[in-house]
N, C-alpha and C. Protein backbone atom coordinates (compact mmCIF):
# COMPACT_ATOMS: atom_id res chain seq x y z
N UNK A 1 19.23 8.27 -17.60
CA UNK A 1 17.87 8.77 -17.57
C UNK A 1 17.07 8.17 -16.42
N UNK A 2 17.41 6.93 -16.31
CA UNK A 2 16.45 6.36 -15.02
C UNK A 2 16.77 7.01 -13.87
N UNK A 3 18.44 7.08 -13.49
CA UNK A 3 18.51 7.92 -12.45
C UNK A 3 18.05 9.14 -12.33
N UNK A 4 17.75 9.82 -13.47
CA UNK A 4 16.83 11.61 -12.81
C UNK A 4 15.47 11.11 -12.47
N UNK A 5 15.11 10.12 -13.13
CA UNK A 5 13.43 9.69 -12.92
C UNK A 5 13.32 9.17 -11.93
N UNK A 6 14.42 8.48 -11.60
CA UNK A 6 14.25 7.89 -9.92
C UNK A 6 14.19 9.35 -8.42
N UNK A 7 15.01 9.95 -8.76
CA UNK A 7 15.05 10.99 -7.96
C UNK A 7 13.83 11.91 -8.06
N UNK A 8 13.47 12.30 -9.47
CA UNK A 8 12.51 13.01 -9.11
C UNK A 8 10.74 12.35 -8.80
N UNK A 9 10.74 11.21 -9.10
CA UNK A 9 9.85 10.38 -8.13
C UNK A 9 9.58 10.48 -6.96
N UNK A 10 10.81 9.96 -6.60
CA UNK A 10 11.26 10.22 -4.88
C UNK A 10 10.80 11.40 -4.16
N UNK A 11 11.19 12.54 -4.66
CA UNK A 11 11.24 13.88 -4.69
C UNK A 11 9.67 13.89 -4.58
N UNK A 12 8.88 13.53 -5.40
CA UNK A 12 7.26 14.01 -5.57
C UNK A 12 6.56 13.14 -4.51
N UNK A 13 7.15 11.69 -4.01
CA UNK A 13 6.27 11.45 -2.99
C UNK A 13 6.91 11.55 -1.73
N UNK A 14 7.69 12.15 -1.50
CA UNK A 14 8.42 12.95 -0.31
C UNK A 14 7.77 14.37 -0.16
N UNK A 15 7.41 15.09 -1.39
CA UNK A 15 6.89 16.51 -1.21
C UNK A 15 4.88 16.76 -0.77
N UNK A 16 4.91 14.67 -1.22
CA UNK A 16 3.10 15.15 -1.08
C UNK A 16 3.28 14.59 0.49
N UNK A 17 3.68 13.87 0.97
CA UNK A 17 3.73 13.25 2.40
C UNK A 17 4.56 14.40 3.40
N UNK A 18 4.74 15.89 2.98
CA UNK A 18 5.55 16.84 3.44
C UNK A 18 4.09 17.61 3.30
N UNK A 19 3.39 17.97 2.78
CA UNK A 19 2.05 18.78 2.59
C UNK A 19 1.06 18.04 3.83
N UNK A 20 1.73 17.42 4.53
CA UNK A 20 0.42 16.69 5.09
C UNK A 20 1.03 17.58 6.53
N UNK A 21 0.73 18.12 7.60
CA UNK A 21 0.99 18.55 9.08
C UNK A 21 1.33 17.14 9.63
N UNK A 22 2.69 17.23 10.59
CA UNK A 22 3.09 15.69 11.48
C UNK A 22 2.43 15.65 12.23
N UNK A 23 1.36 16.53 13.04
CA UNK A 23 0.54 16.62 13.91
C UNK A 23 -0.92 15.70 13.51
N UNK A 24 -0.82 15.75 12.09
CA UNK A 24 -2.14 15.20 11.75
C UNK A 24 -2.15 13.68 11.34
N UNK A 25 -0.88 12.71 12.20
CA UNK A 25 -0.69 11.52 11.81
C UNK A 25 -1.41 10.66 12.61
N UNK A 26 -2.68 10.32 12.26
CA UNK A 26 -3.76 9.23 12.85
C UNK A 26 -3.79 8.28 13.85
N UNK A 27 -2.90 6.95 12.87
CA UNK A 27 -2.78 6.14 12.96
C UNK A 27 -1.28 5.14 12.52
N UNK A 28 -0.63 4.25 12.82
CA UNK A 28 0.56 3.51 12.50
C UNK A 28 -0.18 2.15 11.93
N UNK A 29 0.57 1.55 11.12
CA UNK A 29 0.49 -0.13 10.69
C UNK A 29 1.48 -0.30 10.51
N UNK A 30 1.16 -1.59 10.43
CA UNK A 30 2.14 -2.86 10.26
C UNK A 30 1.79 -3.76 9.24
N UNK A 31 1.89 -4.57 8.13
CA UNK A 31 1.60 -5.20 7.05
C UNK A 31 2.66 -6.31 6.83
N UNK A 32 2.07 -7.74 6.91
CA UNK A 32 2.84 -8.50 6.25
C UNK A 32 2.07 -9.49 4.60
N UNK A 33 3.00 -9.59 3.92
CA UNK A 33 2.31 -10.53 2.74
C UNK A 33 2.58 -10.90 2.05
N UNK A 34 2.42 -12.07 1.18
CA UNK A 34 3.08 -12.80 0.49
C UNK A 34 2.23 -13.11 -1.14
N UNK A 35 3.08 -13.39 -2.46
CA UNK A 35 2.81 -13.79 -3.33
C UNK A 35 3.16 -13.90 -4.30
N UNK A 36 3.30 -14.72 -5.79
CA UNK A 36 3.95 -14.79 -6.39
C UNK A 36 5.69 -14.84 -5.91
N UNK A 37 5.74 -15.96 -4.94
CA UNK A 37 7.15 -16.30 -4.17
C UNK A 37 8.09 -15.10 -3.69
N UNK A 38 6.99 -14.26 -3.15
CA UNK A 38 7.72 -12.70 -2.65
C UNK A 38 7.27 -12.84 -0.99
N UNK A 39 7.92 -12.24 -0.19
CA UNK A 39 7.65 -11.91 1.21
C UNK A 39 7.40 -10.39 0.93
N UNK A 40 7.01 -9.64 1.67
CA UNK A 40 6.23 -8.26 1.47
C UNK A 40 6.43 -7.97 3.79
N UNK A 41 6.86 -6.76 3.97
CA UNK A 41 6.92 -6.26 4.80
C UNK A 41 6.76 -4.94 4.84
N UNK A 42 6.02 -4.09 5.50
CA UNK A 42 5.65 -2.66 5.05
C UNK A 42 5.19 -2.32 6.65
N UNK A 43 5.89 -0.76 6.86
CA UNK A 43 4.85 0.08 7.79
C UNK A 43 4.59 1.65 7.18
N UNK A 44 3.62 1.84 7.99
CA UNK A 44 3.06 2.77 7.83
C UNK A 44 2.36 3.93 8.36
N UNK A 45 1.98 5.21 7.61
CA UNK A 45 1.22 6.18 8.84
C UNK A 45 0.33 6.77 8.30
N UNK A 46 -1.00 6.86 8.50
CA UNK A 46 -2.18 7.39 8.13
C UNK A 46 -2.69 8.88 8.76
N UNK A 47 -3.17 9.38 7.50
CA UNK A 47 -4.07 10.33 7.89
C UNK A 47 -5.09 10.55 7.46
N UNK A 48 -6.03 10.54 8.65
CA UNK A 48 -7.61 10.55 8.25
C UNK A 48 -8.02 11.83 7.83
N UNK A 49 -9.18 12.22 6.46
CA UNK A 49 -9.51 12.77 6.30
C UNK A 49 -10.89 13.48 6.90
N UNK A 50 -11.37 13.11 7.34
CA UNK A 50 -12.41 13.35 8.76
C UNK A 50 -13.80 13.80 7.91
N UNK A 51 -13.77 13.14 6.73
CA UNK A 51 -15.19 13.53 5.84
C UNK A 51 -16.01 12.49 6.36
N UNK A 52 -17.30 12.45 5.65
CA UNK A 52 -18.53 11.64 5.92
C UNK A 52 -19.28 11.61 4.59
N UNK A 53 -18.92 10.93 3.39
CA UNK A 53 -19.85 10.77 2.19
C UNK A 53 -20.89 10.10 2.27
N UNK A 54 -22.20 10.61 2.13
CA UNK A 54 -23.05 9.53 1.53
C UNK A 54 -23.35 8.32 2.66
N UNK A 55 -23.49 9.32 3.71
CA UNK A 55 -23.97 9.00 4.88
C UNK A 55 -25.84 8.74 4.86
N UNK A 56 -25.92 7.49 5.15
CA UNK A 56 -27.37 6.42 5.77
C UNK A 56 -27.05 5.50 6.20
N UNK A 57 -28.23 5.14 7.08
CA UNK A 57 -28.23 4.59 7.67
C UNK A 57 -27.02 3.90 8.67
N UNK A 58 -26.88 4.97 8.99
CA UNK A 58 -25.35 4.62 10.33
C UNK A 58 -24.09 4.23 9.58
N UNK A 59 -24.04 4.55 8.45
CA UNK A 59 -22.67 4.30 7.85
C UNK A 59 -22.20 5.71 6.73
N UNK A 60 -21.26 5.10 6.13
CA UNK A 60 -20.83 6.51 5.29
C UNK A 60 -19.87 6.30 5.12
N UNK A 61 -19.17 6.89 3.84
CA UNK A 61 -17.72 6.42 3.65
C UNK A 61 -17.09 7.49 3.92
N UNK A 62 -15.62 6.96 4.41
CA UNK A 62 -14.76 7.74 4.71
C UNK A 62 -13.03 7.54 3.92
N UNK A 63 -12.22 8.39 4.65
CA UNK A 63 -11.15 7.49 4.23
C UNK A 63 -9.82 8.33 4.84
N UNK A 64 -8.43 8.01 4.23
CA UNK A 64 -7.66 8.17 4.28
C UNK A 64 -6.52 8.57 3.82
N UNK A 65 -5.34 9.07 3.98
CA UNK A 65 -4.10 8.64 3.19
C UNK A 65 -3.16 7.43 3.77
N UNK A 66 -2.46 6.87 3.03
CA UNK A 66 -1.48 6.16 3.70
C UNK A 66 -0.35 6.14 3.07
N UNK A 67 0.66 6.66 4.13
CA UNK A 67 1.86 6.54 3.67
C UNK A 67 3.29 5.60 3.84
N UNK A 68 3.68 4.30 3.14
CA UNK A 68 4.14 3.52 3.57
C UNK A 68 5.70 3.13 2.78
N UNK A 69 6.47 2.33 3.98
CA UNK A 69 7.79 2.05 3.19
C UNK A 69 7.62 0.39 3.32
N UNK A 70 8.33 0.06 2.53
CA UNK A 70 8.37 -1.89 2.81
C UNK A 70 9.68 -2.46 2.11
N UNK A 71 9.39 -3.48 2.21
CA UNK A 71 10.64 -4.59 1.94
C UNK A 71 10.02 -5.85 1.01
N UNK A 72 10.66 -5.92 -0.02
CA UNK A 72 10.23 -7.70 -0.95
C UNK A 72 11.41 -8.21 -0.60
N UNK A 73 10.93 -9.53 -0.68
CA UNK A 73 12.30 -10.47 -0.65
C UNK A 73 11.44 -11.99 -1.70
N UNK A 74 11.84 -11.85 -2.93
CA UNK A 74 11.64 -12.86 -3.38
C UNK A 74 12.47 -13.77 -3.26
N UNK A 75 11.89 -15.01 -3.45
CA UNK A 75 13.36 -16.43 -3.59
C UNK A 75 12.96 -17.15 -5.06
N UNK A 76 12.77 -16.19 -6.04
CA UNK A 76 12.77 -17.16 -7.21
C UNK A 76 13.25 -15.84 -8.28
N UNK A 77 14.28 -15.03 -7.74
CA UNK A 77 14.68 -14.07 -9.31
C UNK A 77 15.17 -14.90 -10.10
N UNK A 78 15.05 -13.97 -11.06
CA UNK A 78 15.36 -14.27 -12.67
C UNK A 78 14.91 -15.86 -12.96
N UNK A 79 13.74 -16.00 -12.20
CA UNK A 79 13.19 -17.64 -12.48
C UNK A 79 13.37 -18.66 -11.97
N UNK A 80 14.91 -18.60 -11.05
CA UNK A 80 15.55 -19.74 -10.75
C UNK A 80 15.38 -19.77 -9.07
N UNK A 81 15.06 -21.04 -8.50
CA UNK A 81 14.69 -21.07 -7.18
C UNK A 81 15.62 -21.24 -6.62
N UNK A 82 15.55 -20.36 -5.37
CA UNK A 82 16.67 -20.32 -4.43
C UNK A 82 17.12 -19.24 -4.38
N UNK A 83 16.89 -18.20 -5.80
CA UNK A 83 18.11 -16.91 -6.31
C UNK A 83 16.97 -15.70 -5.66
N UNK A 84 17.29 -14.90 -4.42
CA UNK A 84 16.81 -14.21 -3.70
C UNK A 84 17.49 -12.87 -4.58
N UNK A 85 16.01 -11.95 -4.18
CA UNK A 85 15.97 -10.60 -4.77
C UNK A 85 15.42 -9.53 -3.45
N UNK A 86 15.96 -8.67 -3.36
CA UNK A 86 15.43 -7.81 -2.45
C UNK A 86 14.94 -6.65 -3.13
N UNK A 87 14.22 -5.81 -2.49
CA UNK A 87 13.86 -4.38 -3.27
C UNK A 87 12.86 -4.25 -1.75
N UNK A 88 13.60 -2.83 -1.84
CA UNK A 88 12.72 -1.28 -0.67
C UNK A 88 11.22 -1.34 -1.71
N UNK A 89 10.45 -0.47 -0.87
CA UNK A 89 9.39 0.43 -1.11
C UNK A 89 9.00 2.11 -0.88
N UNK A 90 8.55 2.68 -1.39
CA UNK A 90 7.65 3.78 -1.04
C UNK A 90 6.94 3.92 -1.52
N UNK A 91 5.54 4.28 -0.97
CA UNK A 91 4.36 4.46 -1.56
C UNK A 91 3.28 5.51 -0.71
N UNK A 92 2.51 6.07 -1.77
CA UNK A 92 1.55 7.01 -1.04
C UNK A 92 -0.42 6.52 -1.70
N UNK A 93 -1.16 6.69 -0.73
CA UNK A 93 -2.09 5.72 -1.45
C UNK A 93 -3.35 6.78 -0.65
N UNK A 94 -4.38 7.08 -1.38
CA UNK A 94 -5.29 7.50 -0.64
C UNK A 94 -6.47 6.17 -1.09
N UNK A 95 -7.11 6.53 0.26
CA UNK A 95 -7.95 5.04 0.74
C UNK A 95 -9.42 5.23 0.99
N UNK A 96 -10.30 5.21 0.08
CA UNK A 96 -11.77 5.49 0.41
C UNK A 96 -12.20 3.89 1.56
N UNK A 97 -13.28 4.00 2.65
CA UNK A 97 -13.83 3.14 3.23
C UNK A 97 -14.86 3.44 3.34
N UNK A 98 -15.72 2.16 3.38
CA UNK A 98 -17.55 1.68 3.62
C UNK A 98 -16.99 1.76 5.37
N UNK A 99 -17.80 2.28 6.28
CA UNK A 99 -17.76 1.60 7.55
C UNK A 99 -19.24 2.34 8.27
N UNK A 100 -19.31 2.07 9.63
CA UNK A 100 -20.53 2.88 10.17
C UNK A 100 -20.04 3.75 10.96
N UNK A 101 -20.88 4.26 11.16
CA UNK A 101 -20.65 6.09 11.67
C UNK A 101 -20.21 5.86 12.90
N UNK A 102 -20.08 4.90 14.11
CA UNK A 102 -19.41 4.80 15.49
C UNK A 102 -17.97 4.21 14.93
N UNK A 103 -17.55 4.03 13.85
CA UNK A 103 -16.06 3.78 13.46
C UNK A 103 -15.64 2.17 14.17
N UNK A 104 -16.36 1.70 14.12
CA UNK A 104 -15.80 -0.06 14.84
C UNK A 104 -16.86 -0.62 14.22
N UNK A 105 -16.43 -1.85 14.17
CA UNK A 105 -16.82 -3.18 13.79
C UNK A 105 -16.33 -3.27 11.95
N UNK A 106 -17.01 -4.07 11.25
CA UNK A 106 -16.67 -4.50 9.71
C UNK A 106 -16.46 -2.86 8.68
N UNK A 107 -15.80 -3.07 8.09
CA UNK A 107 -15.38 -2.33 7.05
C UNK A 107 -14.92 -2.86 5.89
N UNK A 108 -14.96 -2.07 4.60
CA UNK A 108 -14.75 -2.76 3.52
C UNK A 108 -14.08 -1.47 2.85
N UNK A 109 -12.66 -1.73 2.40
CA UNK A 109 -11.87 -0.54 1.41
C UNK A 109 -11.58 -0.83 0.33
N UNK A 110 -11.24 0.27 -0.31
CA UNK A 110 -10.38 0.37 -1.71
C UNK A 110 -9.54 1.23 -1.62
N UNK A 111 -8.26 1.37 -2.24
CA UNK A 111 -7.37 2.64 -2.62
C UNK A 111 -6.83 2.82 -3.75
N UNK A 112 -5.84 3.05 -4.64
CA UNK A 112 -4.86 3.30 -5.95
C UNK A 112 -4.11 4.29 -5.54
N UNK A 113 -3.01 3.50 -5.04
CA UNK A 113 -2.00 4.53 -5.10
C UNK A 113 -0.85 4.11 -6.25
N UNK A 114 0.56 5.47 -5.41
CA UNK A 114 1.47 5.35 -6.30
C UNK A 114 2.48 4.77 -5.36
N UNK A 115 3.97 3.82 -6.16
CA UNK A 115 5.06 3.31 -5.33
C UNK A 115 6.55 3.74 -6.23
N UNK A 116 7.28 3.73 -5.71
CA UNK A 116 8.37 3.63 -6.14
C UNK A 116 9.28 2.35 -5.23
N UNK A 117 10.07 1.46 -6.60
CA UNK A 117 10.69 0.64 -6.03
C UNK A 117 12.17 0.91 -6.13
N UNK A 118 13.05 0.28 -5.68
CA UNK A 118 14.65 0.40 -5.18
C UNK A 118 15.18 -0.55 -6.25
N UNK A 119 14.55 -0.96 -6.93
CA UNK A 119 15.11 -2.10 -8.04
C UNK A 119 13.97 -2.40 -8.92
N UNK A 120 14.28 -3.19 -10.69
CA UNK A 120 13.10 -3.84 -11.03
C UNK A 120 13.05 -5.05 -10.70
N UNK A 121 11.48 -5.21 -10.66
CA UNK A 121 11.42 -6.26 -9.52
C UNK A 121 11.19 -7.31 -10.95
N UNK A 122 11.60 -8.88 -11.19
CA UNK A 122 11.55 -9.91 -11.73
C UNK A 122 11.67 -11.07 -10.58
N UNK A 123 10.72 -11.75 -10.66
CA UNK A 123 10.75 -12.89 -10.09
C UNK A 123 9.63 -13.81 -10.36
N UNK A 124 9.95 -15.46 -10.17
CA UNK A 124 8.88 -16.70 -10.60
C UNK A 124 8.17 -16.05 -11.76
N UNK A 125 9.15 -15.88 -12.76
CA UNK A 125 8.69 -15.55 -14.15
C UNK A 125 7.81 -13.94 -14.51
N UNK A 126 7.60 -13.20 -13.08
CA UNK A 126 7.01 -11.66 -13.54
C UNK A 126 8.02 -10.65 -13.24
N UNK A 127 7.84 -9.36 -14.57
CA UNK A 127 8.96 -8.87 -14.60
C UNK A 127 8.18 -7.64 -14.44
N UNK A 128 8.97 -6.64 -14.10
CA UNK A 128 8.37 -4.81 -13.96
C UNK A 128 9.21 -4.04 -14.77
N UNK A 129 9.27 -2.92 -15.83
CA UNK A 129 10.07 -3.06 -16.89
C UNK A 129 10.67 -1.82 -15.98
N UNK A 130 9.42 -0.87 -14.92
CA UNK A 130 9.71 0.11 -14.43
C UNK A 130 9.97 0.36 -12.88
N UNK A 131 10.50 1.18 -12.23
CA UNK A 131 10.46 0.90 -10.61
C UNK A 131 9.24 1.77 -10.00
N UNK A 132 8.65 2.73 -10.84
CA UNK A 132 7.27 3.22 -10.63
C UNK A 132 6.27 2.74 -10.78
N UNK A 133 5.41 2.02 -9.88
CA UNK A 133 4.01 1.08 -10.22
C UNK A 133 2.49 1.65 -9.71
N UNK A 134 1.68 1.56 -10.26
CA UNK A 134 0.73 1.66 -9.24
C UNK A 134 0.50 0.99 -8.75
N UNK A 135 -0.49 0.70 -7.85
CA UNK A 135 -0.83 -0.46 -6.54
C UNK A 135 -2.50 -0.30 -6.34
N UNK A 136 -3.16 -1.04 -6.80
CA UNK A 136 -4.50 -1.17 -5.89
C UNK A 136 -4.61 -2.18 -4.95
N UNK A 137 -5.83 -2.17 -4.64
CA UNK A 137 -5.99 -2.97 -2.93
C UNK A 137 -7.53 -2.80 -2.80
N UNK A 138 -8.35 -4.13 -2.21
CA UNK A 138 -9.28 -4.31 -1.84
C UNK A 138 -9.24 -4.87 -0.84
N UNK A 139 -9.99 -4.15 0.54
CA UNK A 139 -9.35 -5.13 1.49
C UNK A 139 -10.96 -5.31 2.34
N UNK A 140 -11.27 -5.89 3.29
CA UNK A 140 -12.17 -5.70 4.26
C UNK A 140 -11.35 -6.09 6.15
N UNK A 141 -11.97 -5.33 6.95
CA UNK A 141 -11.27 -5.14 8.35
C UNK A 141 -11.91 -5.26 9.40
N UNK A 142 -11.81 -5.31 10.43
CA UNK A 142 -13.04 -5.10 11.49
C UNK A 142 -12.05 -3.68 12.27
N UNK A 143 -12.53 -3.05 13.19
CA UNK A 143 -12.11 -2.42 14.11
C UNK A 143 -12.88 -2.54 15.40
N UNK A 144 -12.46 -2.92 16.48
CA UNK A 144 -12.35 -3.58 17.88
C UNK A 144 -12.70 -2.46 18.72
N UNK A 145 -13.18 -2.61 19.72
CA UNK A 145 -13.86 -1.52 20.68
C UNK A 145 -12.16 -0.66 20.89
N UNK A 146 -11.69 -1.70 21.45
CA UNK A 146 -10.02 -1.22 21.69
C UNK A 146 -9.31 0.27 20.50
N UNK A 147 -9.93 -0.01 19.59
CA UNK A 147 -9.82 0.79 18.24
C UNK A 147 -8.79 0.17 17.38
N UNK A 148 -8.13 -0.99 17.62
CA UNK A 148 -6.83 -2.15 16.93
C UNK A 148 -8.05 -2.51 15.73
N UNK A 149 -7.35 -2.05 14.60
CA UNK A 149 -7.51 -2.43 13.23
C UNK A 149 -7.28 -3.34 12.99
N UNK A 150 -7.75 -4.19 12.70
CA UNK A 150 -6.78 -5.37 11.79
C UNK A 150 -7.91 -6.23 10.27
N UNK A 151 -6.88 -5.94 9.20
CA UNK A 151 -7.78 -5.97 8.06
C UNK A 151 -6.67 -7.32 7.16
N UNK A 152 -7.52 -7.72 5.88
CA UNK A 152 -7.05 -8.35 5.04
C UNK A 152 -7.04 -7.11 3.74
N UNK A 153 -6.63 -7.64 2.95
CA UNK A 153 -6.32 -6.80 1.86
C UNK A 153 -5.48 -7.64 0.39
N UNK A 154 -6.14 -7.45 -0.53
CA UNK A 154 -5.56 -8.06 -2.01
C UNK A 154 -4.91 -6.79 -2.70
N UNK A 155 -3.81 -7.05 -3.17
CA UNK A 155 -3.18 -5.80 -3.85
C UNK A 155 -2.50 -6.02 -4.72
N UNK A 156 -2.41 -5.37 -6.00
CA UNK A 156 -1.91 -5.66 -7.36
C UNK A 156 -1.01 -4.66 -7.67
N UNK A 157 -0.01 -4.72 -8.01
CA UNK A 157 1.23 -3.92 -8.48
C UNK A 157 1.23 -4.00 -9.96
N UNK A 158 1.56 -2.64 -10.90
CA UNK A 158 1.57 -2.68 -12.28
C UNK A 158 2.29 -0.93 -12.54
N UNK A 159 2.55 -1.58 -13.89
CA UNK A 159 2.83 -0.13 -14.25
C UNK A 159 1.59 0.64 -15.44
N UNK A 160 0.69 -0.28 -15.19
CA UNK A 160 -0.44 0.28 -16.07
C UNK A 160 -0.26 0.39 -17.88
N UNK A 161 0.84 -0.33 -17.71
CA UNK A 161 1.24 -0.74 -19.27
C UNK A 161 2.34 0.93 -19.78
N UNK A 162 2.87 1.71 -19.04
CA UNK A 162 3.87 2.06 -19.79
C UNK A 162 4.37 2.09 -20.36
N UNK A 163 5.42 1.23 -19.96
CA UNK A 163 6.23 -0.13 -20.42
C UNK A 163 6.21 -1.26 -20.42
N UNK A 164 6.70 -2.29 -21.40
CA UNK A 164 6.49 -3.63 -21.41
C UNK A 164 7.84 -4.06 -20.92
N UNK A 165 8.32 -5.03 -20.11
CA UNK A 165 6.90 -6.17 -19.49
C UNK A 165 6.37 -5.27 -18.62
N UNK A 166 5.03 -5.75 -18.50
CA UNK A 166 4.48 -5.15 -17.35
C UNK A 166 2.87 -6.46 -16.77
N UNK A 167 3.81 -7.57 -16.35
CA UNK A 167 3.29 -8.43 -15.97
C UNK A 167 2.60 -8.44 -14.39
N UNK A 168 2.99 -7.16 -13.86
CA UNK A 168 2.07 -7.24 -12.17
C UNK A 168 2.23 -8.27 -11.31
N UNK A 169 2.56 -8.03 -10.13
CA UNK A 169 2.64 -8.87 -9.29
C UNK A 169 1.20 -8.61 -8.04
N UNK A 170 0.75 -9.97 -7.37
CA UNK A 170 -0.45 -9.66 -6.76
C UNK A 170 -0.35 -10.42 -4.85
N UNK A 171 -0.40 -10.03 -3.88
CA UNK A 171 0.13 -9.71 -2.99
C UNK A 171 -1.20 -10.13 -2.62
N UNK A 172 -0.92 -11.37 -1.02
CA UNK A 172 -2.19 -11.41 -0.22
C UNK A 172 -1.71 -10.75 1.52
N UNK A 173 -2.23 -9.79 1.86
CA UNK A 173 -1.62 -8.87 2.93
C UNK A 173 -2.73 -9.12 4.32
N UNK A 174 -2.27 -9.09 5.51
CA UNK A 174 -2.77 -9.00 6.37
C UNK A 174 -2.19 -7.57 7.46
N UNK A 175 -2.82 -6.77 7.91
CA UNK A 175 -2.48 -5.95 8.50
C UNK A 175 -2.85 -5.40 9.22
N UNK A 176 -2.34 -4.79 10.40
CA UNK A 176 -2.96 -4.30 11.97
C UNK A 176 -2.40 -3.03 11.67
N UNK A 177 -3.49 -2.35 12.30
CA UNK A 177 -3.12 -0.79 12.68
C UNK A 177 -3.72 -0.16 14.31
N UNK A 178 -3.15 0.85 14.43
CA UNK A 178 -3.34 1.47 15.73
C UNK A 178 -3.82 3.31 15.66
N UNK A 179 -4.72 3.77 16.31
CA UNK A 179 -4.27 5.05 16.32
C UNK A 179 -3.92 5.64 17.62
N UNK A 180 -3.02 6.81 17.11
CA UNK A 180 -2.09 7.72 18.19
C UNK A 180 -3.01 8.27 19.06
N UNK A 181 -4.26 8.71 18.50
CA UNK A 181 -5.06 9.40 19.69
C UNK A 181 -6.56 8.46 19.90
């Protein structure tokens, strides 16, 4: 049973990141981060939605999608230090942002997306019962005349209680981005 659920996961965030035009790919990142004795490696490709909410005073939120693959590498599975765990990523996340209307300087985000992992992830005592998690993220960024992103970001992995365990793992990320045009 896990294997049809794994595939057709796969399948659904392959078909929403297929609805998007390749022409309409923004921006690239790069993400590294660490926590709960995990390394975290991820890139990625954005597409801006080109709205303007709730626009005053020179700001307005905007946002994004992001679509990303990554890598964990814990060194404490099944509890015991030293005993390394790997697990892939995929994930699709749409991303509301605070910023001002010339698009540079401070920004402040949120997103909730969805991931699928390549394994359940257990490690330094937290376990995932499922390889489907959600993911939020609070991050704040600046963007540089240059237009080089580079943001912090807190992000929590869960399965929203599905299934038990569902102890969450919480991730401190730093990450640069670029856009194509």
């Amino acid at each position: 049973m896990n294997a049809i659920a794994s595939k057709l996961a796969a399948i659904a965030l392959v078909a929403a990141a297929t609805q998007m035009p390749a022409q309409a790919v923004d921006s690239v990142s790069l993400e590294l981060g660490n926590g709960n004795k995990t390394d975290l490696v991820r890139a990625g490709a954005q597409w801006n939605w080109n709205n303007r909410w709730w626009q005053s005073n020179g700001t307005h939120i905007g946002g994004y999608w992001d679509l990303n693959a990554g890598h964990w590498r814990g060194d404490r599975h099944l509890n015991i230090p030293g005993n390394r765990q790997s697990i892939s990523t995929i994930g699709v996340t749409p991303v509301f942002r605070f910023q001002n209307d010339r698009l540079q300087g401070l920004y402040g985000e949120f997103g909730i997306g969805a991931n699928w992992l390549s394994g359940y992830y257990d490690n330094n005592g937290r376990q995932f019962s499922t390889r489907f998690q959600f993911s939020d993220h609070i991050g704040v960024g600046y963007v540089f005349a240059n237009k080089l992103d580079v943001s912090f970001r807190f992000q929590h992995f869960s399965n929203a209680s599905i299934k038990q365990p569902n102890d969450g793992a919480n991730f401190s990320i730093l990450r640069v981005s670029y856009p194509l045009f």
